[in-house]
C-alpha atoms as a PDB file:
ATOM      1  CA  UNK A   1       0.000   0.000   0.000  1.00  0.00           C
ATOM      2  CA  UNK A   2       1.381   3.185  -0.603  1.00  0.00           C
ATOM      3  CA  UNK A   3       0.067   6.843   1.351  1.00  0.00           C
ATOM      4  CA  UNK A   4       1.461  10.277   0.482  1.00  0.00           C
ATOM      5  CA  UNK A   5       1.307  11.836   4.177  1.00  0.00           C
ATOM      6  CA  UNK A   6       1.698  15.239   4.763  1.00  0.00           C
ATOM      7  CA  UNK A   7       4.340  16.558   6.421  1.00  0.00           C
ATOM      8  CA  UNK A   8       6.794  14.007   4.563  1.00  0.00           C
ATOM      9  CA  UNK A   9       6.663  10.887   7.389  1.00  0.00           C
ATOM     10  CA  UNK A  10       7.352   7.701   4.937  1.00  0.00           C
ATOM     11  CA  UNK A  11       6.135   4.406   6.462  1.00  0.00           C
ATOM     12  CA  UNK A  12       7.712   1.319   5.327  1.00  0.00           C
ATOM     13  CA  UNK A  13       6.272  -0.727   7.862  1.00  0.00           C
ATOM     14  CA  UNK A  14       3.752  -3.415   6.421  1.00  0.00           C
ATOM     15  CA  UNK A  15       1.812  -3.661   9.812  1.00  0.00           C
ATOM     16  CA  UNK A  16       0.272  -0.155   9.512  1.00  0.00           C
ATOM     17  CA  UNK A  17      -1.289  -1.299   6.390  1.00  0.00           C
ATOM     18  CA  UNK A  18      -4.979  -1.832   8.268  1.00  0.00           C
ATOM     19  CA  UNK A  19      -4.201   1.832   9.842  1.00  0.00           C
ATOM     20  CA  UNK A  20      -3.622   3.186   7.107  1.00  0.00           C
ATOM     21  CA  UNK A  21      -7.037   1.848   5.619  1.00  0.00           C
ATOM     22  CA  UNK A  22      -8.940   2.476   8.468  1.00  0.00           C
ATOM     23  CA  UNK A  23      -7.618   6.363   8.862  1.00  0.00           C
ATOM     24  CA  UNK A  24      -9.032   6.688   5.010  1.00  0.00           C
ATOM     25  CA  UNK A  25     -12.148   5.456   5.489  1.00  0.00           C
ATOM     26  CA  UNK A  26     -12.374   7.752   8.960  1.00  0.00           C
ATOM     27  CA  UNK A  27     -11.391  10.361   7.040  1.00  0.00           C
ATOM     28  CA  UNK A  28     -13.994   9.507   3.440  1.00  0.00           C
ATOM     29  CA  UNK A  29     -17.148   9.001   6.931  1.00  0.00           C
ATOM     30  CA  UNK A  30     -15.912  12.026   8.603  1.00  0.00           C
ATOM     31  CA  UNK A  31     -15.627   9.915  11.704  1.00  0.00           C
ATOM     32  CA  UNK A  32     -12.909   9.691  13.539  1.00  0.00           C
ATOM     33  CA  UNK A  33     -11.523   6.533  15.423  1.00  0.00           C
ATOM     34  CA  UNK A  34     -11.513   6.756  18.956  1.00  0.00           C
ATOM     35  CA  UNK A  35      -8.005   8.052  20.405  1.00  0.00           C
ATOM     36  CA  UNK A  36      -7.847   5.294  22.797  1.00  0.00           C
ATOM     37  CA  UNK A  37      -7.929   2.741  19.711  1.00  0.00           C
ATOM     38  CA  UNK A  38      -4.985   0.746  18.085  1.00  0.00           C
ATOM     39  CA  UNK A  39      -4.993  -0.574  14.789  1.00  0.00           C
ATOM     40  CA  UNK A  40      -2.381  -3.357  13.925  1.00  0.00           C
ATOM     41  CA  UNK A  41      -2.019  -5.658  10.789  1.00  0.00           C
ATOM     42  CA  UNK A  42      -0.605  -5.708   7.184  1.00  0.00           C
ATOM     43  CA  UNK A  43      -2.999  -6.110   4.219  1.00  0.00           C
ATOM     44  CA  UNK A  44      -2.693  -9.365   2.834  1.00  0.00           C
ATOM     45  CA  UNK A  45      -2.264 -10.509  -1.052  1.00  0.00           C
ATOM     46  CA  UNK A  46      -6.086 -12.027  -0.568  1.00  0.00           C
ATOM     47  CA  UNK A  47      -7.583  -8.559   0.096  1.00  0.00           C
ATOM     48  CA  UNK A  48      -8.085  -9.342   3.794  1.00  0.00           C
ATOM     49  CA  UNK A  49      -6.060  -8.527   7.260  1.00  0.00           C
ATOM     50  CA  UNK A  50      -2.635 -10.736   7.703  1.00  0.00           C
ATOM     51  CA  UNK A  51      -0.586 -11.158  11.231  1.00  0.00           C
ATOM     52  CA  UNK A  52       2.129  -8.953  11.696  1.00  0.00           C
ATOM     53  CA  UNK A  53       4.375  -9.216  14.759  1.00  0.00           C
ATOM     54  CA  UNK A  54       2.399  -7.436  17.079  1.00  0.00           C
ATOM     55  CA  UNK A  55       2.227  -8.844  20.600  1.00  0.00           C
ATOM     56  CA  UNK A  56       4.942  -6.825  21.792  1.00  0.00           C
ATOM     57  CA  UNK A  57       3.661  -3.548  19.932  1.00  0.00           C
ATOM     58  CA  UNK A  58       0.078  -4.492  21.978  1.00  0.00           C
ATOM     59  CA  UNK A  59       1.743  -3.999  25.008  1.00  0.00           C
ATOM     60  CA  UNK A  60       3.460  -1.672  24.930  1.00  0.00           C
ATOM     61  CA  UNK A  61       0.601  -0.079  23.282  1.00  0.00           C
ATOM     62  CA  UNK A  62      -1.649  -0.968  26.444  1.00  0.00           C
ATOM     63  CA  UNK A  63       1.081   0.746  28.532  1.00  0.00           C
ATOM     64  CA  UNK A  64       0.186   3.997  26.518  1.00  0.00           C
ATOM     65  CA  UNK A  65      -3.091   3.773  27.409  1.00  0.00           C
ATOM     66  CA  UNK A  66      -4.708   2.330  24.492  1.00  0.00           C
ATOM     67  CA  UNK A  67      -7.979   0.430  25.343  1.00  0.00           C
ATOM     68  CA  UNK A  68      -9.219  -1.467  22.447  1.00  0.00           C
ATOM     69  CA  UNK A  69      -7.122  -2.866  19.507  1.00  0.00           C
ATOM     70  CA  UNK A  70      -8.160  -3.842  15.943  1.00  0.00           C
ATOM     71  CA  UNK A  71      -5.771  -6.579  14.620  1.00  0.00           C
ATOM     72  CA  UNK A  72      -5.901  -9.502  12.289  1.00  0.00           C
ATOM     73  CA  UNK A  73      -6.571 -13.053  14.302  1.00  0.00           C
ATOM     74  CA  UNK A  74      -3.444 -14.382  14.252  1.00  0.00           C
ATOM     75  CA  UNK A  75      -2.190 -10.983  16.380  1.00  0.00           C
ATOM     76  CA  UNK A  76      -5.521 -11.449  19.337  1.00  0.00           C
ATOM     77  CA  UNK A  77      -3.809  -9.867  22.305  1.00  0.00           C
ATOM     78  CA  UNK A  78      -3.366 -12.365  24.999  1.00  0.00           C
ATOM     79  CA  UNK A  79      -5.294 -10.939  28.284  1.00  0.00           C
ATOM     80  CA  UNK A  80      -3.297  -7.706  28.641  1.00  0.00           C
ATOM     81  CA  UNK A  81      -6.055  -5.871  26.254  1.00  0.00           C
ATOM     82  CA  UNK A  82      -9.927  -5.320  26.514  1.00  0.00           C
ATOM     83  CA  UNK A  83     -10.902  -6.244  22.990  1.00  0.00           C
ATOM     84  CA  UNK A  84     -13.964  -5.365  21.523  1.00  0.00           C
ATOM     85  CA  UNK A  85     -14.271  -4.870  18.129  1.00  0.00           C
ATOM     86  CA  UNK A  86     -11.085  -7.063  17.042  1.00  0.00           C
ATOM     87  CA  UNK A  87      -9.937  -9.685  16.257  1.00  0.00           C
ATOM     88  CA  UNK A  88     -10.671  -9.608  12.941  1.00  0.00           C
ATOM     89  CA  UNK A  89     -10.955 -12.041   9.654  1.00  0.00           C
ATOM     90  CA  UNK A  90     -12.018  -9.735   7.346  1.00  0.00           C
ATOM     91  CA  UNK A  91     -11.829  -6.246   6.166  1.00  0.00           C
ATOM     92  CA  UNK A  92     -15.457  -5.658   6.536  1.00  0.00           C
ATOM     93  CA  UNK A  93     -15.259  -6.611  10.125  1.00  0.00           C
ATOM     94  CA  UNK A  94     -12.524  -4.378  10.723  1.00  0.00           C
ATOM     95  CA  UNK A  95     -14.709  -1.558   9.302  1.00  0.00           C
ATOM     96  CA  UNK A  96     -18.189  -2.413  11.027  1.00  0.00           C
ATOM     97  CA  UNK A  97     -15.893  -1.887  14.018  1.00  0.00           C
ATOM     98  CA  UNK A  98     -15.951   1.657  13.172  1.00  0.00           C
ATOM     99  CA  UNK A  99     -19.227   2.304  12.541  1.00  0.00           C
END
């Protein structure tokens, strides 16, 4: 996926893919994500959500003070996060999260 950000910051990391998607389509509602949210995952060659390392980035994230986190499956936190509207399978269930 590729993003022209302003400002200039250049993200080569493949697990902000689903942020990335999930800011645009915030952005295209005109609904912002809630600031205590996290969104984790790389998109996948089959259109839908793939694992990234993340359980380490999920804690530290919950140290931050981030209460809910959107993530592929195969990145579900393991009891250090209240999860509500992830894990998540598919891209559509990643955005009915944000409705």
């Amino acid at each position: 996926m590729f993003a022209n950000v302003v400002g200039g910051v250049r993200v080569m990391e493949t697990s902000a893919d689903l942020a990335l998607l999930l800011a645009v389509v915030s952005s295209l509602r005109d609904r912002p994500l809630p600031r205590d949210w996290v969104v984790l995952g790389r998109w996948g060659v089959r259109r839908d959500p793939a694992g990234a390392s993340g359980q380490e980035r999920l804690s530290e994230a919950a140290k931050h003070g981030f209460k809910l986190a959107i993530v592929p499956k195969g990145n579900a936190p393991k009891n250090r996060f209240r999860v509500e509207g992830g894990p998540v399978s598919r891209l559509s269930e990643a955005l009915e999260a944000c409705d």
